[in-house]
Protein backbone atom coordinates (compact mmCIF):
# COMPACT_ATOMS: atom_id res chain seq x y z
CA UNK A 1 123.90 85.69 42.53
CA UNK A 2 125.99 83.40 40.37
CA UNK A 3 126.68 86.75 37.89
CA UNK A 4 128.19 88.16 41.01
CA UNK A 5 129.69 85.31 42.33
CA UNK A 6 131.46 84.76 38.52
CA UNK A 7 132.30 88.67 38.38
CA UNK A 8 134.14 88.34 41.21
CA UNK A 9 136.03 85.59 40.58
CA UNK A 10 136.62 86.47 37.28
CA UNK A 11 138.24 89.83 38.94
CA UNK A 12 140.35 87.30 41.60
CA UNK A 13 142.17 85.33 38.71
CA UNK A 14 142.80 88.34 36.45
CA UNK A 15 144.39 89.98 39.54
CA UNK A 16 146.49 86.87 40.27
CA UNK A 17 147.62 86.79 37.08
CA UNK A 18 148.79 90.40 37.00
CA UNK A 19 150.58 89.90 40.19
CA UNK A 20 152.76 87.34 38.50
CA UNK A 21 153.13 89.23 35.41
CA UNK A 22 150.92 87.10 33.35
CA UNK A 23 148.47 87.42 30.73
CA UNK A 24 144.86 87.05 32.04
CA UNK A 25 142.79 84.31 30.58
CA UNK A 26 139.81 85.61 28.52
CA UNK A 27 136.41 83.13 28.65
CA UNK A 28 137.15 80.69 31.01
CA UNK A 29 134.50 78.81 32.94
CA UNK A 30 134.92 76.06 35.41
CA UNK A 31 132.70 73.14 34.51
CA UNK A 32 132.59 70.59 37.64
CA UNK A 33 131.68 67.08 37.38
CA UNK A 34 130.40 64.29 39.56
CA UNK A 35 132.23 61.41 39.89
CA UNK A 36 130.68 57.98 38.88
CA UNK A 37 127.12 59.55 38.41
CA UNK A 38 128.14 62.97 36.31
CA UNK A 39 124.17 63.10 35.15
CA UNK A 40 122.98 62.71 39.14
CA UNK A 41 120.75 60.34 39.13
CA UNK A 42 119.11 59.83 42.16
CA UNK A 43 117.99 55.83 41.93
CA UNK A 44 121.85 55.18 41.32
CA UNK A 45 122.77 56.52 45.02
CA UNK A 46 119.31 55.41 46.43
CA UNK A 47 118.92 51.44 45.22
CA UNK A 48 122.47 50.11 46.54
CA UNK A 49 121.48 51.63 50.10
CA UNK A 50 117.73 49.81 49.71
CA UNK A 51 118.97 46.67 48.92
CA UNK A 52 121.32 46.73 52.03
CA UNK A 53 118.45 47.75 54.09
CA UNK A 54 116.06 45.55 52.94
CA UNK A 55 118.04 42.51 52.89
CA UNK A 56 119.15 43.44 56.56
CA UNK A 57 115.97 43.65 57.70
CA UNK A 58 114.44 40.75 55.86
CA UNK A 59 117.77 38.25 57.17
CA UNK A 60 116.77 39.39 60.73
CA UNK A 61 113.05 39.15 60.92
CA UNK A 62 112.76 36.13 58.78
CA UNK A 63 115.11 33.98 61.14
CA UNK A 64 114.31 35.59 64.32
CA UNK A 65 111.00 33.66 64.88
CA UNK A 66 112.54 29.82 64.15
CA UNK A 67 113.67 28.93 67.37
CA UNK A 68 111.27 31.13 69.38
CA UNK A 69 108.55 29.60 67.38
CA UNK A 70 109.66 26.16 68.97
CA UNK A 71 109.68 27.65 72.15
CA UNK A 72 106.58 28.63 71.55
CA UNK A 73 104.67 25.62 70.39
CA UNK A 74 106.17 23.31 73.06
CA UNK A 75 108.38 21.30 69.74
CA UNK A 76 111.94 22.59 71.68
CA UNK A 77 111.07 19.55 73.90
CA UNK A 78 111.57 17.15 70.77
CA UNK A 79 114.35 19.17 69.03
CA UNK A 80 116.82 18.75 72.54
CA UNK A 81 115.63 15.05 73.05
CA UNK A 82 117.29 14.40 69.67
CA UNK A 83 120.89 13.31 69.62
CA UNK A 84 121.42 16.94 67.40
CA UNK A 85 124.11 19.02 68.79
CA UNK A 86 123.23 22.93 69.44
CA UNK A 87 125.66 24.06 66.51
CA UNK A 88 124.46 21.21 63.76
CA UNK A 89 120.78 22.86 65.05
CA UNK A 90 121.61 26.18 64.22
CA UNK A 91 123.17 25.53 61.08
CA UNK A 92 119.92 23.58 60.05
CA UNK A 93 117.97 26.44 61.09
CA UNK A 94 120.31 28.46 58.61
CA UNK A 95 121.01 27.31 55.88
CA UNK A 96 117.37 27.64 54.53
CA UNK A 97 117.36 30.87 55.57
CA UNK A 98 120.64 31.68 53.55
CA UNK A 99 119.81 30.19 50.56
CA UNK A 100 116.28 32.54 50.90
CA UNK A 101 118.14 35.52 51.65
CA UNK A 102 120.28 35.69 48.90
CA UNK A 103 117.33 35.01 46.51
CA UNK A 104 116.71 38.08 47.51
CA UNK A 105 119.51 39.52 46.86
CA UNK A 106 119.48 38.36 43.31
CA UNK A 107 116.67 39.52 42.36
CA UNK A 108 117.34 42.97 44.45
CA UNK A 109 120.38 42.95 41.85
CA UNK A 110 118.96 41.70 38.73
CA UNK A 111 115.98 44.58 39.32
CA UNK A 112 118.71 47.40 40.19
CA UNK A 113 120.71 46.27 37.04
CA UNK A 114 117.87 46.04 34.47
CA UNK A 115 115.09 47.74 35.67
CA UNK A 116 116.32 50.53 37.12
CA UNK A 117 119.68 50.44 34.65
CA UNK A 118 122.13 50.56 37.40
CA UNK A 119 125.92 50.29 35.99
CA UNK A 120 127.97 47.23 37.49
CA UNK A 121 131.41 48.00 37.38
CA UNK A 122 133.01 46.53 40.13
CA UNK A 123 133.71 42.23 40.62
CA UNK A 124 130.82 39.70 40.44
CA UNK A 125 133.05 37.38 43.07
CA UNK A 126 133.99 40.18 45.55
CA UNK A 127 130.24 41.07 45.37
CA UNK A 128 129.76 37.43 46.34
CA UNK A 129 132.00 36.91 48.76
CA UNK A 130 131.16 40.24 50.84
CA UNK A 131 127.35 39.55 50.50
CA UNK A 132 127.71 36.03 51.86
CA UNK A 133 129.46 37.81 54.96
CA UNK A 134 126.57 39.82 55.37
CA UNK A 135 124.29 37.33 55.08
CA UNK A 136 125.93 35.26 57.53
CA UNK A 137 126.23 38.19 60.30
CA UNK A 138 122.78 39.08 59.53
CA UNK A 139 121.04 35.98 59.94
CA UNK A 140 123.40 34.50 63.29
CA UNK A 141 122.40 38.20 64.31
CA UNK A 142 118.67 36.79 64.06
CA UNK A 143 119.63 33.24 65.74
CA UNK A 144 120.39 34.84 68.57
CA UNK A 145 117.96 36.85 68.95
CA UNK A 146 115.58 34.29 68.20
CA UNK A 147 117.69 32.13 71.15
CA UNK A 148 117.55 34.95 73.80
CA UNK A 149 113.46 35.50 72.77
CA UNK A 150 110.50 32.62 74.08
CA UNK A 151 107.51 34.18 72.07
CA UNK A 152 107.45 34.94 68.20
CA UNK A 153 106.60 38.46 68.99
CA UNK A 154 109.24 39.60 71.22
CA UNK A 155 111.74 37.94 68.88
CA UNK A 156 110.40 40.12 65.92
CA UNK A 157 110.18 43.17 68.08
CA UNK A 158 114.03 42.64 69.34
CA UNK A 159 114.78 42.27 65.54
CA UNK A 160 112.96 45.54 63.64
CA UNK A 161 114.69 47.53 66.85
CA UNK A 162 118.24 46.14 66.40
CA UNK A 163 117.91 46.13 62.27
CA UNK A 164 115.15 48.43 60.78
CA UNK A 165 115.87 51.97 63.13
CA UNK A 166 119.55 51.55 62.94
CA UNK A 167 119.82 50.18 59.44
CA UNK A 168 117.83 53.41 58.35
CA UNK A 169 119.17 56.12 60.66
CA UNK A 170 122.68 55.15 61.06
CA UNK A 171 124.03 53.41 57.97
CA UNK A 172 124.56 56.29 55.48
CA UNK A 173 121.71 54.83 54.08
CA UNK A 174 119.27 58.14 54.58
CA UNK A 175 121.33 60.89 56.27
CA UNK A 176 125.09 61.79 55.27
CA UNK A 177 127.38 59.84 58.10
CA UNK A 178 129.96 62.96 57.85
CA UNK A 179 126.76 65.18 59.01
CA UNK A 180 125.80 63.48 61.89
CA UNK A 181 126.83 64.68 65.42
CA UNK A 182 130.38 62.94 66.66
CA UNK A 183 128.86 60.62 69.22
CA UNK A 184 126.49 59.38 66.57
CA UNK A 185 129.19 59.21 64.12
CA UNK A 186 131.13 57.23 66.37
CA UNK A 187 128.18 54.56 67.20
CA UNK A 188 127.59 54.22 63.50
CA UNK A 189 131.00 52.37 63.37
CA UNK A 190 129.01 49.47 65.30
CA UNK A 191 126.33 49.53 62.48
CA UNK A 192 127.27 46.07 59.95
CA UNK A 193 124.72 47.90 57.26
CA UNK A 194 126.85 51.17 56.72
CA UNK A 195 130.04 48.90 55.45
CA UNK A 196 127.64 46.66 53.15
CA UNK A 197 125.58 49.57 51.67
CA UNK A 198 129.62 50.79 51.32
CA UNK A 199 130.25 47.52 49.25
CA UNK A 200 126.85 47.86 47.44
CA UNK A 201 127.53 51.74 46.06
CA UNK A 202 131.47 51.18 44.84
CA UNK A 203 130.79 48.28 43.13
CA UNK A 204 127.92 49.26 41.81
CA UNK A 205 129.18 52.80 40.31
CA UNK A 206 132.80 52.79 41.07
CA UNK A 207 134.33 49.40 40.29
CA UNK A 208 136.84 49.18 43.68
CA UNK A 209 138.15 46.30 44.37
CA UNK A 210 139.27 44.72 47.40
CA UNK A 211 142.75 47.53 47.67
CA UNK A 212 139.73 49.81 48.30
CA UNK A 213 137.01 47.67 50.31
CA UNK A 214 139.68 46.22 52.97
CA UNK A 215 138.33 47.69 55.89
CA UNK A 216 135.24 46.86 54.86
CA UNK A 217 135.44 43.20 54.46
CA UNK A 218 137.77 42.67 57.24
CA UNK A 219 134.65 44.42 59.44
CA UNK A 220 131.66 41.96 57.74
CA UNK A 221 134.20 39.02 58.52
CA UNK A 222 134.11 40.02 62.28
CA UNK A 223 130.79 40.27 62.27
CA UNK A 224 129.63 37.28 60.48
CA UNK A 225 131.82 35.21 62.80
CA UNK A 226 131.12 37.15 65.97
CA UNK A 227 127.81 36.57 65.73
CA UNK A 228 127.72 33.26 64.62
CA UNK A 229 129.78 31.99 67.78
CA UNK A 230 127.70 34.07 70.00
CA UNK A 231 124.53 32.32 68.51
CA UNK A 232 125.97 28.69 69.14
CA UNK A 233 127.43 29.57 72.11
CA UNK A 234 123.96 30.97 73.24
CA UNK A 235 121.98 28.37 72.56
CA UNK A 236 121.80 25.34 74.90
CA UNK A 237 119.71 22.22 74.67
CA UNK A 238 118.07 22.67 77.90
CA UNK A 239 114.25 22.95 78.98
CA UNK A 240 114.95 25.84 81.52
């Protein structure tokens, strides 16, 4: 098939060129090349899309059982007799959490970078900056599920559904976005995990910089703040 496919368009240039009255080039072969990954390596597409996944998921789940754990064991009771506001609660509840989180990150990086030999060739700050957005969206995300939720176990059930199926189906993550029927293509705009794993893959292999990752960080700073406000705004220091 491909000594067909060349004959023939071998036969298509030299009859362009004759129709222009030029010479015919002898021995040519077209020799693409992939951008950023010319040798293909798999791991360098897959590991950027893992670590968004995985630090999705693990943001949610982790913080999605602290307040529905004191629900649980009867402690709210102490927490809203306190003279603690709501929002100074849920930042105490997060900042733990944050500092855990991007642990995880790091070593999610330091493992892509030297383990599996992933190039960096993008900015350490922007990679930061943009990961502490995600972070923060991810984890309020948790907060208020963990708000809306009075047992440990629907909490953690509300958070694999809203991170782990659409983190994996509907970020880019696993299946092509451009592939995907319209309507789904058009939810996936709702999905935070398909602009981070974005982040994670062009400054991992192509070195953009914030000219190329606007859109990107002006949608994790909506998110991180949307769901941060709807977390304190959620919670209230009542019994019932």
């Amino acid at each position: 098939m491909r000594a067909v496919v060349s004959k023939y368009n071998v036969d298509l240039l030299t009859q362009a060129f004759t129709q222009r009255g030029l010479t015919p080039l002898k021995g040519v072969n077209a020799s693409p090349r992939v951008w950023f990954n010319m040798s293909l390596i798999s791991t360098w597409f897959i590991i950027p899309g893992v670590i968004g996944m995985i630090i999705m998921i693990i943001s949610a789940l982790l913080i999605s059982t602290t307040i529905a754990r004191e629900w649980e064991r009867g402690t709210m009771e102490q927490l809203i007799s306190t003279p603690v506001k709501g929002p100074e609660l849920i930042i105490g509840k997060f900042i733990p959490y944050f500092a855990i989180a991007f642990f995880d990150l790091t070593v999610g990086f330091l493992m892509a970078r030297f383990l599996f030999g992933l190039p960096f060739r993008g900015s350490y700050f922007l990679l930061i900056v943009l990961s502490s957005l995600f972070l923060t969206g991810a984890l309020s995300q948790g907060i208020l599920i963990s708000v809306n939720s009075k047992t440990q176990l629907m909490a953690t059930q509300l958070a694999s559904l809203t991170t782990l199926i659409p983190t994996m189906l509907l970020s880019g993550f696993i299946y092509p976005i451009f592939n995907m029927p319209k309507f789904v293509q058009a939810v996936t705009y709702l999905i935070p995990a398909r602009y981070y794993i974005v982040v994670l893959r062009d400054s991992f292999l192509k070195g953009n910089g914030i000219a190329t990752m606007w859109d990107e960080a002006v949608f994790l700073l909506l998110f991180a703040v949307t769901m941060f406000m709807l977390a304190t705004r959620k919670f209230r220091k009542k019994v019932a």
